[in-house]
Structure formats: C-alpha cells, structure tokens
PDB file of N, CA and C in Angstrom:
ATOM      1  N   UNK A   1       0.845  -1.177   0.000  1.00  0.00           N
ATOM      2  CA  UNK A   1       0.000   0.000   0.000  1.00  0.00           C
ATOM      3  C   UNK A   1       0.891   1.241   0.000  1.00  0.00           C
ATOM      4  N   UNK A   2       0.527   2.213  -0.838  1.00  0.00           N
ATOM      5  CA  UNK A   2       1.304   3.346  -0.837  1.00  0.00           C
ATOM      6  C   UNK A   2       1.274   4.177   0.345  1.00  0.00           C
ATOM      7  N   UNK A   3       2.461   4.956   0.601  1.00  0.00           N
ATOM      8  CA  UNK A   3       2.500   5.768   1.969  1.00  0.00           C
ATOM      9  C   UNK A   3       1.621   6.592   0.914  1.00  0.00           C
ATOM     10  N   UNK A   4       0.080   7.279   2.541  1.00  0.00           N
ATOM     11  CA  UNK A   4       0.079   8.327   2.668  1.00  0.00           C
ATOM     12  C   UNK A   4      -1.486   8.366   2.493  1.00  0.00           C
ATOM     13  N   UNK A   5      -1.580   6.857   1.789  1.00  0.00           N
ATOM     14  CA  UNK A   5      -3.205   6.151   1.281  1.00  0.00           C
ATOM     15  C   UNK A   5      -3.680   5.508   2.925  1.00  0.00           C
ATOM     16  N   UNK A   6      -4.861   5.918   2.452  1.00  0.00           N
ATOM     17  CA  UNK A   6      -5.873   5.661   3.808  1.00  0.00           C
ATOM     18  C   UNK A   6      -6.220   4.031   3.905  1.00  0.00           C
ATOM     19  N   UNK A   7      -6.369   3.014   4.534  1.00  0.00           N
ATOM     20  CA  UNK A   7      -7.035   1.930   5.020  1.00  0.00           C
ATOM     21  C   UNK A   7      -8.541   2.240   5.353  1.00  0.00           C
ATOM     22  N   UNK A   8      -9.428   1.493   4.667  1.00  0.00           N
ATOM     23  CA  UNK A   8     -10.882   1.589   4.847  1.00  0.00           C
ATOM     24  C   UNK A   8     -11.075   1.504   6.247  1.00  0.00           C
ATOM     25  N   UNK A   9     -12.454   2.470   6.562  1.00  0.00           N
ATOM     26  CA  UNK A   9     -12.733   2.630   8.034  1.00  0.00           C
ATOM     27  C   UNK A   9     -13.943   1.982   8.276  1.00  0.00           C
ATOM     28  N   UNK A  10     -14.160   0.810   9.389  1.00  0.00           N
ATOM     29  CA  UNK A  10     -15.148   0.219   9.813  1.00  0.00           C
ATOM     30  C   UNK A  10     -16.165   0.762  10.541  1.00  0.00           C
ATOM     31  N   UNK A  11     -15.541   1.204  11.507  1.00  0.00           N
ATOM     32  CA  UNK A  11     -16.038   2.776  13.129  1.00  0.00           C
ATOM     33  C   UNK A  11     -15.220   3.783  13.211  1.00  0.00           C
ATOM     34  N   UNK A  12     -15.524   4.468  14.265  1.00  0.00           N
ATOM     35  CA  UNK A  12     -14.665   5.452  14.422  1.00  0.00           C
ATOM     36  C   UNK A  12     -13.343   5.386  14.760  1.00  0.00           C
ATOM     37  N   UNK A  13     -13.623   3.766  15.100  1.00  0.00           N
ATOM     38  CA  UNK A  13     -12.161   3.381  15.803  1.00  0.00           C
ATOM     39  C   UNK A  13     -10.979   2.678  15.231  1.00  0.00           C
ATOM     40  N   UNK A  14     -11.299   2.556  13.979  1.00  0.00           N
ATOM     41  CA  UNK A  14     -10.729   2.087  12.698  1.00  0.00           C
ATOM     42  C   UNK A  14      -9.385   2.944  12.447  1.00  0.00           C
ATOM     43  N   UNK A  15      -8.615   2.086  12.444  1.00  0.00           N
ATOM     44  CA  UNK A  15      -7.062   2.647  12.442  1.00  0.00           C
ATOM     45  C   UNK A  15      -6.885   2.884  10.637  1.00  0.00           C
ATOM     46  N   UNK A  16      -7.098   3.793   9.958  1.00  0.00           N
ATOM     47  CA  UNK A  16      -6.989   3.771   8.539  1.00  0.00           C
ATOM     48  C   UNK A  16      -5.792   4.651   8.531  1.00  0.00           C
ATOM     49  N   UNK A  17      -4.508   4.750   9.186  1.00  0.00           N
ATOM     50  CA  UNK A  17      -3.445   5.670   8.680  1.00  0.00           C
ATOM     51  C   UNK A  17      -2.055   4.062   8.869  1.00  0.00           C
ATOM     52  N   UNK A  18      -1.520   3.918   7.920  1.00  0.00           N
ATOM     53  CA  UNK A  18      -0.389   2.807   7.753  1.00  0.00           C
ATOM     54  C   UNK A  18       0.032   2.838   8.643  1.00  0.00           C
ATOM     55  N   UNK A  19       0.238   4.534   9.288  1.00  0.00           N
ATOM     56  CA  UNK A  19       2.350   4.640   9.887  1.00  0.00           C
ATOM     57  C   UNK A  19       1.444   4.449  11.371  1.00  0.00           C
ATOM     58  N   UNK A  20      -0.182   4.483  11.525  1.00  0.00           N
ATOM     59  CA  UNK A  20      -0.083   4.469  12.865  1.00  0.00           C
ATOM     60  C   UNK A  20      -0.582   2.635  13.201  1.00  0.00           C
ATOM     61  N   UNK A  21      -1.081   1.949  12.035  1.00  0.00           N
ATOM     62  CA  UNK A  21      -0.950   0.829  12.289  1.00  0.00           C
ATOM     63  C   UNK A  21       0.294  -0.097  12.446  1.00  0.00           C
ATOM     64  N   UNK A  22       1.402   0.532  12.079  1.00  0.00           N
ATOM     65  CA  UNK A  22       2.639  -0.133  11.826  1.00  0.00           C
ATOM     66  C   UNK A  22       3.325   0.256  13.766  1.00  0.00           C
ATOM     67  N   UNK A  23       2.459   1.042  13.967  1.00  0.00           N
ATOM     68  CA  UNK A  23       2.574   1.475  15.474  1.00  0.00           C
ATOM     69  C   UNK A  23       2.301   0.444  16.528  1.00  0.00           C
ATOM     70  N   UNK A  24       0.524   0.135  16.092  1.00  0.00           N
ATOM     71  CA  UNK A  24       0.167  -0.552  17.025  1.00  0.00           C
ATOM     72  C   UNK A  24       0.533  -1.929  17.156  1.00  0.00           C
ATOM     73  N   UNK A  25       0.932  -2.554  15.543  1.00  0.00           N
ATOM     74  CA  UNK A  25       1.901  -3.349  14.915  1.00  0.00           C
ATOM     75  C   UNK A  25       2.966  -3.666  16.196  1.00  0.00           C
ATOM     76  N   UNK A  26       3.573  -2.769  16.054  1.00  0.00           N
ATOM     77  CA  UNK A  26       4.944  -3.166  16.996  1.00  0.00           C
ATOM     78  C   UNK A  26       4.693  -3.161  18.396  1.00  0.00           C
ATOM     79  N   UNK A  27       3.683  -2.474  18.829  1.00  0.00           N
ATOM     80  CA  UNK A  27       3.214  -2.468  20.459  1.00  0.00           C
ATOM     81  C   UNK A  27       2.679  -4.192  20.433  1.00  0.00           C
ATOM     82  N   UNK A  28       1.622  -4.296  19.633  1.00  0.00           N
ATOM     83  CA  UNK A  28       1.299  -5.856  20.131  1.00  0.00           C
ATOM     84  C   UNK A  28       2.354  -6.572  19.813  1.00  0.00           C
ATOM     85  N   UNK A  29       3.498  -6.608  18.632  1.00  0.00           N
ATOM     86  CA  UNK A  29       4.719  -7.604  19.359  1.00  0.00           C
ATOM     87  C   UNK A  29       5.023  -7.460  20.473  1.00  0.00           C
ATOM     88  N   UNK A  30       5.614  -6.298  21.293  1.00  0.00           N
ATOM     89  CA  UNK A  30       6.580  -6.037  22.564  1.00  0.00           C
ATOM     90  C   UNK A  30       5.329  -6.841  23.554  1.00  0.00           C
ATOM     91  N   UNK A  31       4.230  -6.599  23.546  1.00  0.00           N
ATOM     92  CA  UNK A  31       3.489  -6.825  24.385  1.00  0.00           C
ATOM     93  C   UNK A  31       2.956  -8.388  24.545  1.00  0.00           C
ATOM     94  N   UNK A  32       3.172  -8.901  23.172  1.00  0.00           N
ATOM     95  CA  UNK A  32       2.698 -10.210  23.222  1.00  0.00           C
ATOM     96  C   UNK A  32       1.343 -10.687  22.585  1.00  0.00           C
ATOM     97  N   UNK A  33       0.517  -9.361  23.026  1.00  0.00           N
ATOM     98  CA  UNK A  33      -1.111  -9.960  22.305  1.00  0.00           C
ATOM     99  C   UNK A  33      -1.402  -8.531  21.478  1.00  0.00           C
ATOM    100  N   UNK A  34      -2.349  -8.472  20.980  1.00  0.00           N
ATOM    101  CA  UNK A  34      -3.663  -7.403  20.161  1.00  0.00           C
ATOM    102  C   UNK A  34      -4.676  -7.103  21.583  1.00  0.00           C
ATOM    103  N   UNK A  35      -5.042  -5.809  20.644  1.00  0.00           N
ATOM    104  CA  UNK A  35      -6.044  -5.358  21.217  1.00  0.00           C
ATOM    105  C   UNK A  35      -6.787  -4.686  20.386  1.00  0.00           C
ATOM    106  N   UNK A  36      -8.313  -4.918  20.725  1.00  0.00           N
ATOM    107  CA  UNK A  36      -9.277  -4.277  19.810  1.00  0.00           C
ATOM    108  C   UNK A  36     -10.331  -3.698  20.259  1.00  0.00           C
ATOM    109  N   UNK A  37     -10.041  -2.352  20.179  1.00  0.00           N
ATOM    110  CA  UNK A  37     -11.523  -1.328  20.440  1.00  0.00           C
ATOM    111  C   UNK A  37     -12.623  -0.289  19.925  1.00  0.00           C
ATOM    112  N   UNK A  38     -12.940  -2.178  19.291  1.00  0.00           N
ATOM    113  CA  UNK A  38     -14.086  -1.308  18.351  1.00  0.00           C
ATOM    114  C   UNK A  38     -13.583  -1.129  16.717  1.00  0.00           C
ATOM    115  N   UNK A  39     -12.420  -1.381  16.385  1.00  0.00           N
ATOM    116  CA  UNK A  39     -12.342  -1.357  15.135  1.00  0.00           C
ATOM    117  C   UNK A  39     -12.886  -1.503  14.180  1.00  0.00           C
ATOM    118  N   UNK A  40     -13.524  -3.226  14.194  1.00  0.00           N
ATOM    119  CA  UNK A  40     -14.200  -3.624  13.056  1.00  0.00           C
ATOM    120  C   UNK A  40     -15.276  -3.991  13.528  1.00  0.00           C
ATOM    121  N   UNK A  41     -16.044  -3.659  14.693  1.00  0.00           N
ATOM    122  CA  UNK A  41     -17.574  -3.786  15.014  1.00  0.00           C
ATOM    123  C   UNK A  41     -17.606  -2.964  16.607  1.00  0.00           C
ATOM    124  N   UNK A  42     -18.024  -1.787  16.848  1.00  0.00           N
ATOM    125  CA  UNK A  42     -17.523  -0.550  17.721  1.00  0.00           C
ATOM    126  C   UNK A  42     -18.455  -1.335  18.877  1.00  0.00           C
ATOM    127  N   UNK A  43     -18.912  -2.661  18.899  1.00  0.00           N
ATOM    128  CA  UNK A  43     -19.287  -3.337  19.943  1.00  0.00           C
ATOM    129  C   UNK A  43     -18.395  -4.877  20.555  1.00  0.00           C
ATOM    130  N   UNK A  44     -17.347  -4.705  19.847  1.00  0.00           N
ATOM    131  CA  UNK A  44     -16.388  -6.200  19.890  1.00  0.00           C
ATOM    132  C   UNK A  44     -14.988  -5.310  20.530  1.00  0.00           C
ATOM    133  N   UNK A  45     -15.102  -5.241  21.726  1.00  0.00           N
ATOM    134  CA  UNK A  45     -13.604  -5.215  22.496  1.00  0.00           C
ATOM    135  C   UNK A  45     -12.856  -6.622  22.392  1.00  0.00           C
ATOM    136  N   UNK A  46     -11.522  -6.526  22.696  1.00  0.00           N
ATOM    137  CA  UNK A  46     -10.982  -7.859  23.598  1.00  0.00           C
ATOM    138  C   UNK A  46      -9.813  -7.832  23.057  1.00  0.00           C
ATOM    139  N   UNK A  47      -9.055  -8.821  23.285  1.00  0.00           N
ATOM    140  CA  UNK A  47      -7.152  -9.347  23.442  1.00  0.00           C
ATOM    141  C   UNK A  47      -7.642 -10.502  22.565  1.00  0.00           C
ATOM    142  N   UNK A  48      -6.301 -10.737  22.175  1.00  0.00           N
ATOM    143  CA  UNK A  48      -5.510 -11.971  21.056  1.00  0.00           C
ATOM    144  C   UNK A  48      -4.537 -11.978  21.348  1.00  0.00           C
ATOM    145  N   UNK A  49      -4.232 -13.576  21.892  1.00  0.00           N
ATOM    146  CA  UNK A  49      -2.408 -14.037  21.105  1.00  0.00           C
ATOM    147  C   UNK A  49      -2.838 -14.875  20.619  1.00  0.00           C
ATOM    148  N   UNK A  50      -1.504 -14.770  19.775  1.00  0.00           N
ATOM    149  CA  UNK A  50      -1.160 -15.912  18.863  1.00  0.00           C
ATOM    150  C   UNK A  50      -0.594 -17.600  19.876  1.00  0.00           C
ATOM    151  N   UNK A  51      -1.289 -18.595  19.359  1.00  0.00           N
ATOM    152  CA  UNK A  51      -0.498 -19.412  19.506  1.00  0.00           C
ATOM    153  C   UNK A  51       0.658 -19.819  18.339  1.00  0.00           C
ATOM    154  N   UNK A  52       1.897 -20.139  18.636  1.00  0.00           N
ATOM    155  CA  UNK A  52       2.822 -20.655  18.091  1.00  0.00           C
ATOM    156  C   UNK A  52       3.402 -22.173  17.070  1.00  0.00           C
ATOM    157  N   UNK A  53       3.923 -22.231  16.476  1.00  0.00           N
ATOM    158  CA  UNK A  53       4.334 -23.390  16.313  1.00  0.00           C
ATOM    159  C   UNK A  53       5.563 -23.382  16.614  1.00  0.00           C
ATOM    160  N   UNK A  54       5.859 -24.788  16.427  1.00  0.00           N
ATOM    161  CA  UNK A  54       7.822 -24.776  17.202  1.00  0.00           C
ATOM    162  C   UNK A  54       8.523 -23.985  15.711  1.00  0.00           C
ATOM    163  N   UNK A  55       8.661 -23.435  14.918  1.00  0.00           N
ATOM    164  CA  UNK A  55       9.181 -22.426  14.009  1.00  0.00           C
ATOM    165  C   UNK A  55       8.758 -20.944  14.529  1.00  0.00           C
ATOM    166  N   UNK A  56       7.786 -20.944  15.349  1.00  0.00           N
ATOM    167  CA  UNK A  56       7.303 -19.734  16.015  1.00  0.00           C
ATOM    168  C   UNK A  56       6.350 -18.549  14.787  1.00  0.00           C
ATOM    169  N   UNK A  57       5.888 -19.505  13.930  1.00  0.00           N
ATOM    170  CA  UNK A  57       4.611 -19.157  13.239  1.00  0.00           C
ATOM    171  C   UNK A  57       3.682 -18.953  13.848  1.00  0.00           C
ATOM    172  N   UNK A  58       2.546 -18.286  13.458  1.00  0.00           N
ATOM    173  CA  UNK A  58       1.063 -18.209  14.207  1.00  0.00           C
ATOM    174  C   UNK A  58       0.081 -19.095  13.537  1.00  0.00           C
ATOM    175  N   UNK A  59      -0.436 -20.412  14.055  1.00  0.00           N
ATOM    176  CA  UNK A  59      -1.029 -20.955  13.689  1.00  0.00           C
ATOM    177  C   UNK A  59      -2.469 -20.787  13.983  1.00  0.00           C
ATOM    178  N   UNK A  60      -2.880 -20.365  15.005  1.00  0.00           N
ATOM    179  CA  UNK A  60      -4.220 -19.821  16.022  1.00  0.00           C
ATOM    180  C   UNK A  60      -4.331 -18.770  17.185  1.00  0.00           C
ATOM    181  N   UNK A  61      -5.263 -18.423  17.631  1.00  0.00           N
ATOM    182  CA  UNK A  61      -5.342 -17.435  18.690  1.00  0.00           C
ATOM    183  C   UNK A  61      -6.177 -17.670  19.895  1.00  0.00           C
ATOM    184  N   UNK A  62      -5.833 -17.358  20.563  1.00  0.00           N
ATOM    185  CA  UNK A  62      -6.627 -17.090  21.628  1.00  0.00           C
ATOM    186  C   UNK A  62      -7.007 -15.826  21.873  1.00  0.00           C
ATOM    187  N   UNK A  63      -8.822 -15.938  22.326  1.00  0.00           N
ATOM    188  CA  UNK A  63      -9.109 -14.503  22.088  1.00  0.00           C
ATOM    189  C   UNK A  63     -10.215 -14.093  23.016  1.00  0.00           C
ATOM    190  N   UNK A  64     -10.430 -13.093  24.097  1.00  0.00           N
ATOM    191  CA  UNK A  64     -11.469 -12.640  24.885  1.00  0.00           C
ATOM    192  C   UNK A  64     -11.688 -11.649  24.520  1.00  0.00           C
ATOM    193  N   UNK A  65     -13.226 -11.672  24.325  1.00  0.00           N
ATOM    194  CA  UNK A  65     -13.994 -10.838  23.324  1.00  0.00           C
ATOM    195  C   UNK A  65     -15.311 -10.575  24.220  1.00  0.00           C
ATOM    196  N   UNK A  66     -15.682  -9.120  24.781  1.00  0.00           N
ATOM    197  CA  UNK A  66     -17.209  -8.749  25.065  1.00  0.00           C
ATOM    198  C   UNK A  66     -17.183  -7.179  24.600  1.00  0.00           C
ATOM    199  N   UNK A  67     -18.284  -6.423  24.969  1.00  0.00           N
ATOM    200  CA  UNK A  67     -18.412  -5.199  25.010  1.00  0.00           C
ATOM    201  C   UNK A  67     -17.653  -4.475  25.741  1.00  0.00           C
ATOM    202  N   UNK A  68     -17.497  -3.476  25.366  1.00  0.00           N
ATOM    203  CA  UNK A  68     -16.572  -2.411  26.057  1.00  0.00           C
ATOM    204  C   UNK A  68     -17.153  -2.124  27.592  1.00  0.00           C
ATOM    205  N   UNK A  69     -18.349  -2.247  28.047  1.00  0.00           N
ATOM    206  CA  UNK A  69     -18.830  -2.075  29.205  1.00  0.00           C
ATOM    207  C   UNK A  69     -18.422  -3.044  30.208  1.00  0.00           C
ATOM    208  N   UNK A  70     -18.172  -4.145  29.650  1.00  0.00           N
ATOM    209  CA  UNK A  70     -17.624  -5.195  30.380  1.00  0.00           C
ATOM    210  C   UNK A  70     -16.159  -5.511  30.479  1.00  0.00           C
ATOM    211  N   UNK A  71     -15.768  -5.307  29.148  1.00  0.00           N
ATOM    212  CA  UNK A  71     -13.904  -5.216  28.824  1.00  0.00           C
ATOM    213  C   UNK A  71     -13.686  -3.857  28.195  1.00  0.00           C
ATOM    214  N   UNK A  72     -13.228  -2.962  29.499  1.00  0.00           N
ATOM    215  CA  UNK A  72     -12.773  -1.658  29.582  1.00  0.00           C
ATOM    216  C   UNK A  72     -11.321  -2.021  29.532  1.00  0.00           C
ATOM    217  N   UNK A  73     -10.434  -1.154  28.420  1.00  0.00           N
ATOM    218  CA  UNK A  73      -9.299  -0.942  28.072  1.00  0.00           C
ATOM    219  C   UNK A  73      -8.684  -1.010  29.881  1.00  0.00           C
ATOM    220  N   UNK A  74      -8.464  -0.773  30.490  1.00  0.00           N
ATOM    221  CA  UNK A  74      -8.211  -1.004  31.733  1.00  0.00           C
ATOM    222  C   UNK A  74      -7.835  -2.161  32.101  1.00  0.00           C
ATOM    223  N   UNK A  75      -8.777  -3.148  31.695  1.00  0.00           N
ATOM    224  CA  UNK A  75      -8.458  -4.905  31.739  1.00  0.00           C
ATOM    225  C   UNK A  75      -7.565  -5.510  30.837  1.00  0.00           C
ATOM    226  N   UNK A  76      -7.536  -4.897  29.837  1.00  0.00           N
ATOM    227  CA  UNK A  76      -6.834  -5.343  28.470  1.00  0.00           C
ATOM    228  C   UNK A  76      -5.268  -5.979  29.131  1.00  0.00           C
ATOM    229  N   UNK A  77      -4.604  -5.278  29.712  1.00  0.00           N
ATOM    230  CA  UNK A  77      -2.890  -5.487  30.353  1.00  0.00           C
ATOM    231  C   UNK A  77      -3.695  -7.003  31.155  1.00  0.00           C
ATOM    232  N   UNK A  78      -4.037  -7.389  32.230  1.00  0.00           N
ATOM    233  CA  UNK A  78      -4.617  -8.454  33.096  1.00  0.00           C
ATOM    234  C   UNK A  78      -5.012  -9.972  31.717  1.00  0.00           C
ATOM    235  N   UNK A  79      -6.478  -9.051  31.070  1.00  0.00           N
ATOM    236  CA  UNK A  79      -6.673 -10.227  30.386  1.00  0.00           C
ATOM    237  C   UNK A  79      -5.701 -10.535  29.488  1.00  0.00           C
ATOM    238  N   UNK A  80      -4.579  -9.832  28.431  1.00  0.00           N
ATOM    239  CA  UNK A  80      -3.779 -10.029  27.676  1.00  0.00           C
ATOM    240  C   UNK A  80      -2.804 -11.123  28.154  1.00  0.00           C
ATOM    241  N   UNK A  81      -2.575 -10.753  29.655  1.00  0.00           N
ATOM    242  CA  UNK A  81      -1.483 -11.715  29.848  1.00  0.00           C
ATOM    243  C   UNK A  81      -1.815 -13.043  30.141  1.00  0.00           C
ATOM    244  N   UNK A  82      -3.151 -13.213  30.383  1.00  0.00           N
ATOM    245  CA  UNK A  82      -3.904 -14.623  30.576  1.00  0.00           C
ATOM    246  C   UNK A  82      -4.105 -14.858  29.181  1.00  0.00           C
ATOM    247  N   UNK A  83      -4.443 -14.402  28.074  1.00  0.00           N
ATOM    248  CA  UNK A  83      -4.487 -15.071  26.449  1.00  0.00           C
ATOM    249  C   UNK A  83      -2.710 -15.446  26.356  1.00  0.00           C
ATOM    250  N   UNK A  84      -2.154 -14.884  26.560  1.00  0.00           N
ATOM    251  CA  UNK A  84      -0.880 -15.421  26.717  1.00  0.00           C
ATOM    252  C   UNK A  84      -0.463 -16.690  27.297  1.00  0.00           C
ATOM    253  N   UNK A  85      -0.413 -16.888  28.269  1.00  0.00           N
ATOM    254  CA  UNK A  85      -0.039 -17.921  28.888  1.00  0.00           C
ATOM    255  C   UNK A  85      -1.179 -19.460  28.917  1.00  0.00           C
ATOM    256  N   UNK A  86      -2.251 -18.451  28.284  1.00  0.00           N
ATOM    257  CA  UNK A  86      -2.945 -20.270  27.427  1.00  0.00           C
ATOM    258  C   UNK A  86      -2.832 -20.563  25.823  1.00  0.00           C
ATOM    259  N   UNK A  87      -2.230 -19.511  25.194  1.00  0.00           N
ATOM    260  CA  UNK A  87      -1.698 -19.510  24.482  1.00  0.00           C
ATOM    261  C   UNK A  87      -0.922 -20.354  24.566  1.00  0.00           C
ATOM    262  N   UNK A  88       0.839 -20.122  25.586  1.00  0.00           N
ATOM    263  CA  UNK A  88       1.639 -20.802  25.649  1.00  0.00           C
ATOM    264  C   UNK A  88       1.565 -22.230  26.154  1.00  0.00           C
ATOM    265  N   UNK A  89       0.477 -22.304  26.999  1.00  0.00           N
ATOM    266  CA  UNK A  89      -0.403 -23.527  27.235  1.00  0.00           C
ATOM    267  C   UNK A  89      -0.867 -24.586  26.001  1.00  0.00           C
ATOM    268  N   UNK A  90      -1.106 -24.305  25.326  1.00  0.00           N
ATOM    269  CA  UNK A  90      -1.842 -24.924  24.224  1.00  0.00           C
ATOM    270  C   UNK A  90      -1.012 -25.017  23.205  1.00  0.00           C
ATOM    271  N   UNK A  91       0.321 -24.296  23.230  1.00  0.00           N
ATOM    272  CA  UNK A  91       1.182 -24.385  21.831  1.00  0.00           C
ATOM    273  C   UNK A  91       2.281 -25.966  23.059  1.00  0.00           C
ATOM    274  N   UNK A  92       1.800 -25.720  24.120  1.00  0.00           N
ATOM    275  CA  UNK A  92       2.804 -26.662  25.054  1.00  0.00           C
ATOM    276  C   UNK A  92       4.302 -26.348  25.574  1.00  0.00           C
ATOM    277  N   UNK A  93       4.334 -25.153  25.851  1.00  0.00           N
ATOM    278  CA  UNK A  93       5.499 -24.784  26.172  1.00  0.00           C
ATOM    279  C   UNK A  93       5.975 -24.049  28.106  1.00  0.00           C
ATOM    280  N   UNK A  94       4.500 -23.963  28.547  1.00  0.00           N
ATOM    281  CA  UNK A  94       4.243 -24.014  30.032  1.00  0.00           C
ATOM    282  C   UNK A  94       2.888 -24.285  30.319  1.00  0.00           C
ATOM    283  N   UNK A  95       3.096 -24.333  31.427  1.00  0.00           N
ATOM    284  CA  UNK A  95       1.388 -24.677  32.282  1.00  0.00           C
ATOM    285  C   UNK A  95       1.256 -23.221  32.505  1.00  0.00           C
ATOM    286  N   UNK A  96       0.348 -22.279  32.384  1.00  0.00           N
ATOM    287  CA  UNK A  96      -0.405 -21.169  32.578  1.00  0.00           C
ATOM    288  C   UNK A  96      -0.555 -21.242  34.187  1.00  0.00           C
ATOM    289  N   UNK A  97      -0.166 -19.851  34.490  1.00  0.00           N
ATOM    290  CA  UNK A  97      -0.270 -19.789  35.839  1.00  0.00           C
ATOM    291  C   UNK A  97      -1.359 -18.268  35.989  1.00  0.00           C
ATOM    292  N   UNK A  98      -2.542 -19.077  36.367  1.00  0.00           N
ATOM    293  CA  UNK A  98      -4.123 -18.225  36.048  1.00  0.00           C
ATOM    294  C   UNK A  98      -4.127 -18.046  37.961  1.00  0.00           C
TER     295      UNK A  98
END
C-alpha cells in the first residue's frame, strides 16, 4: 500500500493511517497480544495471542472478546497476559499460571 493512502474505516475506531498501524503493529509484538476497540464492530472489544508453532509461526489465537462495558481498556494489560499464557499452554510450552 502506498504511503500516505488511507485503510478503509469500519467505526470510528478504525485505524486507517499505515504509519499508525505499523505502530500498534509493533506495540502488540513487545506486548505479546492485540487489542481491539471497536475497530471492526464498535461493539467487539478484547485481546488476542497468537499461539505458536515450534518455528514460532502463528497458527491460532486465543481470544477474549465482550463489550466495552464489560472489557474496559483497563483490563486489556490483566486479560492479555492470561491469552498469553494459554496460548503458551496450548502451543505446550508451560502450564499457565491463572
């Protein structure tokens, strides 16, 4: 996609600028999971990780998903790190400590 061209917008919350998705891009590596508020349905909050394969591909996710009234950005750090560690659970690389 050319710099400078917009990404179609779902809601208001629709990230349509490259350089700031290439942002949030690199925050959910450092961090481990995604986060979504409201992007592509301004009623679908929640966290994603990836589960792994032993090449460290993403084969699947784990994902907690409600309304924003219930999963306030606030929770996102707490629940993220629990999609994580059943993540790492399920790819088999620790027991999740919930």
């Amino acid at each position: 996609m050319p710099r400078g061209k917009r990404l179609p917008r779902f809601t208001q919350a629709t990230i349509t600028s490259l350089s700031e998705l290439e942002l949030e891009l690199a925050l959910t590596r450092r961090r481990g999971y995604a986060v979504c508020r409201g992007e592509f349905e301004s009623s679908a909050w929640g966290v994603s990780a990836p589960i792994l394969d032993t090449a460290g591909r993403p084969v699947a996710i784990v994902s907690v998903w409600g309304p924003s009234e219930r999963l306030s950005e606030e929770r996102f750090p707490a629940l993220g790190q629990l999609a994580v560690a059943a993540a790492a659970a399920i790819a088999g690389r620790r027991t999740p400590e919930l």
